[in-house]
PDB file of N, CA and C in Angstrom:
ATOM      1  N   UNK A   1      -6.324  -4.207   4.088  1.00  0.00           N
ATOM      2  CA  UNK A   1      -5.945  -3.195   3.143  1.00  0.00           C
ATOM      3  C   UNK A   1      -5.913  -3.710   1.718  1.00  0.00           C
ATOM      4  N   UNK A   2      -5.164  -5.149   1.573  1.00  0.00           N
ATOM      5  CA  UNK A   2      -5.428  -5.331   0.263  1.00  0.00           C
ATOM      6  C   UNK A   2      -6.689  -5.914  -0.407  1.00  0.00           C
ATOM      7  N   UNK A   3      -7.676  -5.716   0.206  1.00  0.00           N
ATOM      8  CA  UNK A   3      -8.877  -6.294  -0.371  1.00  0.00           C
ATOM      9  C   UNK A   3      -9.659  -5.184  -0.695  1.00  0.00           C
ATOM     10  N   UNK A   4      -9.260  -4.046  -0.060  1.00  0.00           N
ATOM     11  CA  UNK A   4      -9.542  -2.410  -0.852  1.00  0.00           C
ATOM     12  C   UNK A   4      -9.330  -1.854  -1.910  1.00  0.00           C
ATOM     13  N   UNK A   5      -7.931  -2.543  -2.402  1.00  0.00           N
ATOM     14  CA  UNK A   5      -7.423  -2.450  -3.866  1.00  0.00           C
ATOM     15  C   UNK A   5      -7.639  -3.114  -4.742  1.00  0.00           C
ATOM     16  N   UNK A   6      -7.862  -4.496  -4.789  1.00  0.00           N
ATOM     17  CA  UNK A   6      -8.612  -5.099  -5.188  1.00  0.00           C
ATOM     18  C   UNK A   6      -9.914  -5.015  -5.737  1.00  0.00           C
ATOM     19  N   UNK A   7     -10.621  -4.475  -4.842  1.00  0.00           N
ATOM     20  CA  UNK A   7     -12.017  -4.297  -5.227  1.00  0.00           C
ATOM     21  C   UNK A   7     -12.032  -2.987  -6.576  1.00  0.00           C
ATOM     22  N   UNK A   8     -10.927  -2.358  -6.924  1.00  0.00           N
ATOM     23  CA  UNK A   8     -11.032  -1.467  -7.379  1.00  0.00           C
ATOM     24  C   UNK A   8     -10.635  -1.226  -8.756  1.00  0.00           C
ATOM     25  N   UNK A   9     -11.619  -0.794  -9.826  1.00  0.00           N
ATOM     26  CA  UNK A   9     -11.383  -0.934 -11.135  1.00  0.00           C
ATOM     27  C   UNK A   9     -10.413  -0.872 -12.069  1.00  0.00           C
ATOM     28  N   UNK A  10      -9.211  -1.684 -12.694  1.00  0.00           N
ATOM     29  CA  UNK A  10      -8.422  -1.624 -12.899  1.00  0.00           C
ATOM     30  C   UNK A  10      -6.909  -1.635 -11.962  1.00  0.00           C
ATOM     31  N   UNK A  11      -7.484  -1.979 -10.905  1.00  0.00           N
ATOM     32  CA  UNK A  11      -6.371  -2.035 -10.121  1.00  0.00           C
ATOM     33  C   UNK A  11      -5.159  -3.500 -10.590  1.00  0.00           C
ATOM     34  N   UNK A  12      -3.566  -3.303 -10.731  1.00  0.00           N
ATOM     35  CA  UNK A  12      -3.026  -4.194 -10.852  1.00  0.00           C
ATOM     36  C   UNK A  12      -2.383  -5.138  -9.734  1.00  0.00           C
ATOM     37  N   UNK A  13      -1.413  -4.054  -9.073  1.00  0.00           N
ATOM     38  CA  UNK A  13      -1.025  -5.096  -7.855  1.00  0.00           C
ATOM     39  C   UNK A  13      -0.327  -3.643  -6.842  1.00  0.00           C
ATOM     40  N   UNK A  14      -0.143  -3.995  -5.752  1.00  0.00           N
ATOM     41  CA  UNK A  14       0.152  -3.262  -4.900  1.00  0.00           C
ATOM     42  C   UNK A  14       1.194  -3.558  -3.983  1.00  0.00           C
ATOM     43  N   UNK A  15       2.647  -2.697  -3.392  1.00  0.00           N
ATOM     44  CA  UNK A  15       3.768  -3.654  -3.336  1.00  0.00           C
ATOM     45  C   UNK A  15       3.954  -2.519  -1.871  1.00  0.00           C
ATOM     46  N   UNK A  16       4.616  -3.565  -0.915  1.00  0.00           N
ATOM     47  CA  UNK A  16       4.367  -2.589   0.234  1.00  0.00           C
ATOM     48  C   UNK A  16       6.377  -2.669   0.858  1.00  0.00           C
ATOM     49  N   UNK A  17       7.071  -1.802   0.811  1.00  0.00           N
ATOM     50  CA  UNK A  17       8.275  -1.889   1.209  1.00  0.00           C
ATOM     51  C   UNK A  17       9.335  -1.381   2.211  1.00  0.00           C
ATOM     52  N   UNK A  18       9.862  -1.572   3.074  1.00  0.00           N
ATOM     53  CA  UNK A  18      10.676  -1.350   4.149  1.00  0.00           C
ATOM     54  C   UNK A  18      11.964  -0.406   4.105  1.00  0.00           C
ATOM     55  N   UNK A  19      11.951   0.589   3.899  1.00  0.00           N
ATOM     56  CA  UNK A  19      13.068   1.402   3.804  1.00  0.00           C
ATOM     57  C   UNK A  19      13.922   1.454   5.103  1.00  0.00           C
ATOM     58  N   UNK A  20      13.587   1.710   5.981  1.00  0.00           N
ATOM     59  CA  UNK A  20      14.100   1.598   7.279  1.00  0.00           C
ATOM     60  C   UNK A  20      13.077   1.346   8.501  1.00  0.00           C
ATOM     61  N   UNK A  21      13.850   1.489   9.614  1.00  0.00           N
ATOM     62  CA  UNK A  21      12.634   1.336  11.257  1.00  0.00           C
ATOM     63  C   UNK A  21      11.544   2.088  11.374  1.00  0.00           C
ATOM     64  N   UNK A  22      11.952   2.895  10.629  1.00  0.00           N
ATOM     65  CA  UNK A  22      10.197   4.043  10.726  1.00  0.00           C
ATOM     66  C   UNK A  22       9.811   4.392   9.319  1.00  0.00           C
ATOM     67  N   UNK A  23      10.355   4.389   8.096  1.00  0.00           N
ATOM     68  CA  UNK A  23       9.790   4.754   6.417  1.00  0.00           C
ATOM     69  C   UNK A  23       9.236   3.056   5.842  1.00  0.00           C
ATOM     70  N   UNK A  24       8.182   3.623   5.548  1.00  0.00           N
ATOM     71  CA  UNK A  24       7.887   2.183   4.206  1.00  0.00           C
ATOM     72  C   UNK A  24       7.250   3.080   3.209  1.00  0.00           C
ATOM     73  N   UNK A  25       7.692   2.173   2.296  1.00  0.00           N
ATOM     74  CA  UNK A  25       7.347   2.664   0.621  1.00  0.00           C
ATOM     75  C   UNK A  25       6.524   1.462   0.083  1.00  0.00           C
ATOM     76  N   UNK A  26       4.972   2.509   0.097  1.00  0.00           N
ATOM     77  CA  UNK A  26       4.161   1.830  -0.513  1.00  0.00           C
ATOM     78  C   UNK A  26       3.776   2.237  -2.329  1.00  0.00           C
ATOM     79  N   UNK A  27       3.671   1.226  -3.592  1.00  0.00           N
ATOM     80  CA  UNK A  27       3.701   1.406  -4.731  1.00  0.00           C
ATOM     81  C   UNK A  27       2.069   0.886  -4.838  1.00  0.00           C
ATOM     82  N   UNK A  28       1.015   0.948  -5.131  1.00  0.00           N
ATOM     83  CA  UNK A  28      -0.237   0.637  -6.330  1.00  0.00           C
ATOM     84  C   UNK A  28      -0.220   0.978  -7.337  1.00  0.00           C
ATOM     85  N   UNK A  29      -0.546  -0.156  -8.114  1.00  0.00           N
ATOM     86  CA  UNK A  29      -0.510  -0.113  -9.933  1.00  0.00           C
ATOM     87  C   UNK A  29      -1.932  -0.111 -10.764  1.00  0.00           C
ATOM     88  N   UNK A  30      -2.194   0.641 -11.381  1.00  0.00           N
ATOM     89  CA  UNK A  30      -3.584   0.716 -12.095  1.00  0.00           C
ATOM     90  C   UNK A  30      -3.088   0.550 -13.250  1.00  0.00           C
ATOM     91  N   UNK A  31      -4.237   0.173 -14.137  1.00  0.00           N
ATOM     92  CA  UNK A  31      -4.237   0.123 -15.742  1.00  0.00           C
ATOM     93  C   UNK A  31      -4.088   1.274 -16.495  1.00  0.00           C
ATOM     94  N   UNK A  32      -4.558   2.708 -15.865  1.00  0.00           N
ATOM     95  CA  UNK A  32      -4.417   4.101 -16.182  1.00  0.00           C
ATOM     96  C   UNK A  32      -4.454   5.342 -14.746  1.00  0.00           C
ATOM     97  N   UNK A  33      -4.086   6.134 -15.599  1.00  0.00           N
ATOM     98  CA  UNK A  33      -4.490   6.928 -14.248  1.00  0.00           C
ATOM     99  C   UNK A  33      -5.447   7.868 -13.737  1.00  0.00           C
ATOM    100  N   UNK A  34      -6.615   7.594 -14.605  1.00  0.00           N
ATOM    101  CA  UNK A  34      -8.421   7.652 -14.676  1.00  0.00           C
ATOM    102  C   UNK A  34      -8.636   6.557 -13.592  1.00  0.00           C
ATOM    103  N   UNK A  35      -8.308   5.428 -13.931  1.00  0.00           N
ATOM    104  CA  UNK A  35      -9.013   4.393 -12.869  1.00  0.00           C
ATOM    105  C   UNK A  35      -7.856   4.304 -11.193  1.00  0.00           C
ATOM    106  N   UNK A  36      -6.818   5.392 -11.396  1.00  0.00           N
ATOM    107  CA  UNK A  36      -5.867   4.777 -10.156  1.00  0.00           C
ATOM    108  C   UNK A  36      -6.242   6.246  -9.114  1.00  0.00           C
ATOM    109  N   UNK A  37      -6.421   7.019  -9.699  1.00  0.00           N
ATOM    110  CA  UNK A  37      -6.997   8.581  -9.156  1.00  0.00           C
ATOM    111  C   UNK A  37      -7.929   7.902  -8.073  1.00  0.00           C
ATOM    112  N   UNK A  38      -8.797   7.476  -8.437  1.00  0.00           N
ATOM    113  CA  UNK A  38     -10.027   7.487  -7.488  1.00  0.00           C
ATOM    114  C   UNK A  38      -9.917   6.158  -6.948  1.00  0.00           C
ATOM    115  N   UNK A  39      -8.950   5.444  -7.322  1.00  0.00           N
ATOM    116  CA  UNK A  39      -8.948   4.296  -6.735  1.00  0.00           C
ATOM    117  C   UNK A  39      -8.051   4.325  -5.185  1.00  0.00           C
ATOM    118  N   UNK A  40      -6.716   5.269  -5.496  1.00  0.00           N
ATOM    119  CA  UNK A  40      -6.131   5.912  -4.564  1.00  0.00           C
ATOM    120  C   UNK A  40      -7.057   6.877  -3.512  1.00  0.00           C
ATOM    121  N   UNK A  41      -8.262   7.437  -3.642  1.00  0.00           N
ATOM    122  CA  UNK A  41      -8.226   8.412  -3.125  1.00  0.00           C
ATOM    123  C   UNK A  41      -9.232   7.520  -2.145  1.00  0.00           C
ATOM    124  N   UNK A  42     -10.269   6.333  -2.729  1.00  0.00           N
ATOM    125  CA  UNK A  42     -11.159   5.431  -1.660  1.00  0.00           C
ATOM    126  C   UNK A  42      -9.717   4.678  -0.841  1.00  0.00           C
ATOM    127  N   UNK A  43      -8.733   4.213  -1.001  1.00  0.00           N
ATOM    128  CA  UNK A  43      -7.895   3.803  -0.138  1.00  0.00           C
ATOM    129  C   UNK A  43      -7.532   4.295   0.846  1.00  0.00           C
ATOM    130  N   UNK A  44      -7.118   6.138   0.696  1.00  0.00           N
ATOM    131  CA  UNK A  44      -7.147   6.878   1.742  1.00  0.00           C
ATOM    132  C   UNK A  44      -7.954   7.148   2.808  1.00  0.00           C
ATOM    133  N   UNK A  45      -9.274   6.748   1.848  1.00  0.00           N
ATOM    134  CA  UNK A  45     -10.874   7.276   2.780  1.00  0.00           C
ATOM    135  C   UNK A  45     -10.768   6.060   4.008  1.00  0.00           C
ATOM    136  N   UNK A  46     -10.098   4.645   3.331  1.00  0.00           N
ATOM    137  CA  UNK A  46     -10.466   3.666   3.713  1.00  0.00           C
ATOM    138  C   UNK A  46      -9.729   3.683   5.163  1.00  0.00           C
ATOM    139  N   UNK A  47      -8.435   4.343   4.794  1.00  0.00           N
ATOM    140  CA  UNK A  47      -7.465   4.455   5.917  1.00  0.00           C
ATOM    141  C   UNK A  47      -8.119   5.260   7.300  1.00  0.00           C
ATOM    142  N   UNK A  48      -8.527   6.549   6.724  1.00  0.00           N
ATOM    143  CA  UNK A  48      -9.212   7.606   7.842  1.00  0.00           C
ATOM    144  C   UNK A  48     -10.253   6.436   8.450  1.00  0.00           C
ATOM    145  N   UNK A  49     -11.201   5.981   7.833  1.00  0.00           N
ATOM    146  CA  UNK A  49     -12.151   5.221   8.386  1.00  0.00           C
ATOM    147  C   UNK A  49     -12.007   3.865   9.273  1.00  0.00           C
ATOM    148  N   UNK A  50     -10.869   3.574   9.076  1.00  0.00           N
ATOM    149  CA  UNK A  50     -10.365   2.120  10.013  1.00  0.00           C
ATOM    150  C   UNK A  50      -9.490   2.673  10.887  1.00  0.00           C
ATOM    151  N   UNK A  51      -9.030   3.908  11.006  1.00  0.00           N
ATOM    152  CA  UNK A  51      -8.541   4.716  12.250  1.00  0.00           C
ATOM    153  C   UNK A  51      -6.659   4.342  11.451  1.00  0.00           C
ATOM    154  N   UNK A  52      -6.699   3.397  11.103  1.00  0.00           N
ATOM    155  CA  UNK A  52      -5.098   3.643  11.024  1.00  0.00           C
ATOM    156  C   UNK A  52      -4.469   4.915  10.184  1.00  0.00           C
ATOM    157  N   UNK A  53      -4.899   5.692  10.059  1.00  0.00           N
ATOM    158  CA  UNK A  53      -4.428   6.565   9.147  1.00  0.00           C
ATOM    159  C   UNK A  53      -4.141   7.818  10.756  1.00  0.00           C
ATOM    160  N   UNK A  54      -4.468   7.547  11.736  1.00  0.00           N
ATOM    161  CA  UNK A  54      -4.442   8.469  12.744  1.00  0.00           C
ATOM    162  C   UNK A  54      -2.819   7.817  13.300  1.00  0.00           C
ATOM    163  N   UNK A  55      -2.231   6.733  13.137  1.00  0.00           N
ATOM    164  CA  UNK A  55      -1.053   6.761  13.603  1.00  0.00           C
ATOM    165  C   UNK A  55      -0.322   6.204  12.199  1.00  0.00           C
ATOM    166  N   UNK A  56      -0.165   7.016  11.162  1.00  0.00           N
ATOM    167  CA  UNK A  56       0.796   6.859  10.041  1.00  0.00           C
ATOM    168  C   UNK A  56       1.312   8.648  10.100  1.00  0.00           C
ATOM    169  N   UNK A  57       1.676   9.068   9.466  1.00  0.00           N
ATOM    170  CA  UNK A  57       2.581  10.345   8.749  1.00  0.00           C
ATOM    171  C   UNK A  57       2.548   9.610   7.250  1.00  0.00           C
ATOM    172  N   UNK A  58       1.067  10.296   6.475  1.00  0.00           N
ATOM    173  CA  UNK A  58       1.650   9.584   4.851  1.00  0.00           C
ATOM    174  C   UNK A  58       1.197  10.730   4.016  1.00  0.00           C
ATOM    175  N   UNK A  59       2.612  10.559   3.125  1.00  0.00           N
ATOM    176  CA  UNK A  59       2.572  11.558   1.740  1.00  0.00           C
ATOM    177  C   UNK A  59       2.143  10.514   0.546  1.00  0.00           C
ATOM    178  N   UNK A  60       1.527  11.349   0.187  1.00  0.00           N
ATOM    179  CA  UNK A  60       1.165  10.753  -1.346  1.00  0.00           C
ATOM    180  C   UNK A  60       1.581  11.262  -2.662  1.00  0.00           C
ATOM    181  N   UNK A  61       2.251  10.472  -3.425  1.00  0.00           N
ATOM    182  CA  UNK A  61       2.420  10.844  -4.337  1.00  0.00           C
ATOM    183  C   UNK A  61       2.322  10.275  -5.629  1.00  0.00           C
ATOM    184  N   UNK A  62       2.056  10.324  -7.084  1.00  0.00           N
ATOM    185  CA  UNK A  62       1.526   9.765  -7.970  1.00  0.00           C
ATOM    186  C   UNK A  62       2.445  10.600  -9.515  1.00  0.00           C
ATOM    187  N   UNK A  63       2.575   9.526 -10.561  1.00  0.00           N
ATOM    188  CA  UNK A  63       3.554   9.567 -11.484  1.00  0.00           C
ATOM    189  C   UNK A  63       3.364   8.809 -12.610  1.00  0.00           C
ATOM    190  N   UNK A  64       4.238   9.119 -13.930  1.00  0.00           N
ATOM    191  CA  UNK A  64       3.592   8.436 -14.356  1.00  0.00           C
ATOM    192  C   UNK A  64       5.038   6.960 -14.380  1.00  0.00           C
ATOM    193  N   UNK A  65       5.008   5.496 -14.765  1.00  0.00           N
ATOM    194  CA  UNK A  65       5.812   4.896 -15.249  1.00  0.00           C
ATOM    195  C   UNK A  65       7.147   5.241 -15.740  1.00  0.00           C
ATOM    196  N   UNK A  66       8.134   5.397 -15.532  1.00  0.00           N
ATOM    197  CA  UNK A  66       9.033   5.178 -16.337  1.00  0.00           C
ATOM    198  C   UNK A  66      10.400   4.280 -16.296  1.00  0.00           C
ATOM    199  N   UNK A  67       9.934   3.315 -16.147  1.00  0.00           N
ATOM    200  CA  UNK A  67      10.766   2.040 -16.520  1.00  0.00           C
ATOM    201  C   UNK A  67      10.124   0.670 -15.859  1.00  0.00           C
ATOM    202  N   UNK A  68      10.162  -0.098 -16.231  1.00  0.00           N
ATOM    203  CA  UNK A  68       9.067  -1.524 -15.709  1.00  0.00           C
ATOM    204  C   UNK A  68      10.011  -2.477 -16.486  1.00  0.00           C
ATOM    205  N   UNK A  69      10.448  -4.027 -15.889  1.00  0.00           N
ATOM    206  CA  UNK A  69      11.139  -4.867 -16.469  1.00  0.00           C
ATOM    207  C   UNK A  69      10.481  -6.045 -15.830  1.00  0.00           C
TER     208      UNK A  69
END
């Protein structure tokens, strides 16, 4: 998975996190959100196509920054 994001223009870093036994909270960071649009949307493709996307439940959602330290 992370060599999908990677490959992808402006991509910064991608942070994958454990909320509980069944939620994780996944974050990807782009340089804008021209290059994170379509960069997000081949990740998804990437998911359907390697089958794991057939045993997740995932919402997507996208925003802009507001606060970074």
């Amino acid at each position: 998975g992370g060599a999908v994001f990677r490959r992808q223009p402006g991509f910064i870093q991608y942070r994958l996190m454990k909320a509980d036994a069944r939620t994780t909270v996944a974050v990807a960071e782009w340089e804008s959100e021209e290059l994170g649009k379509p960069g997000a949307m081949r990740y998804r493709a990437w998911l359907q196509e390697s089958g794991i996307k057939a045993k997740l439940t995932l919402e997507t959602l996208d925003g802009a920054v507001v606060a970074a330290v």
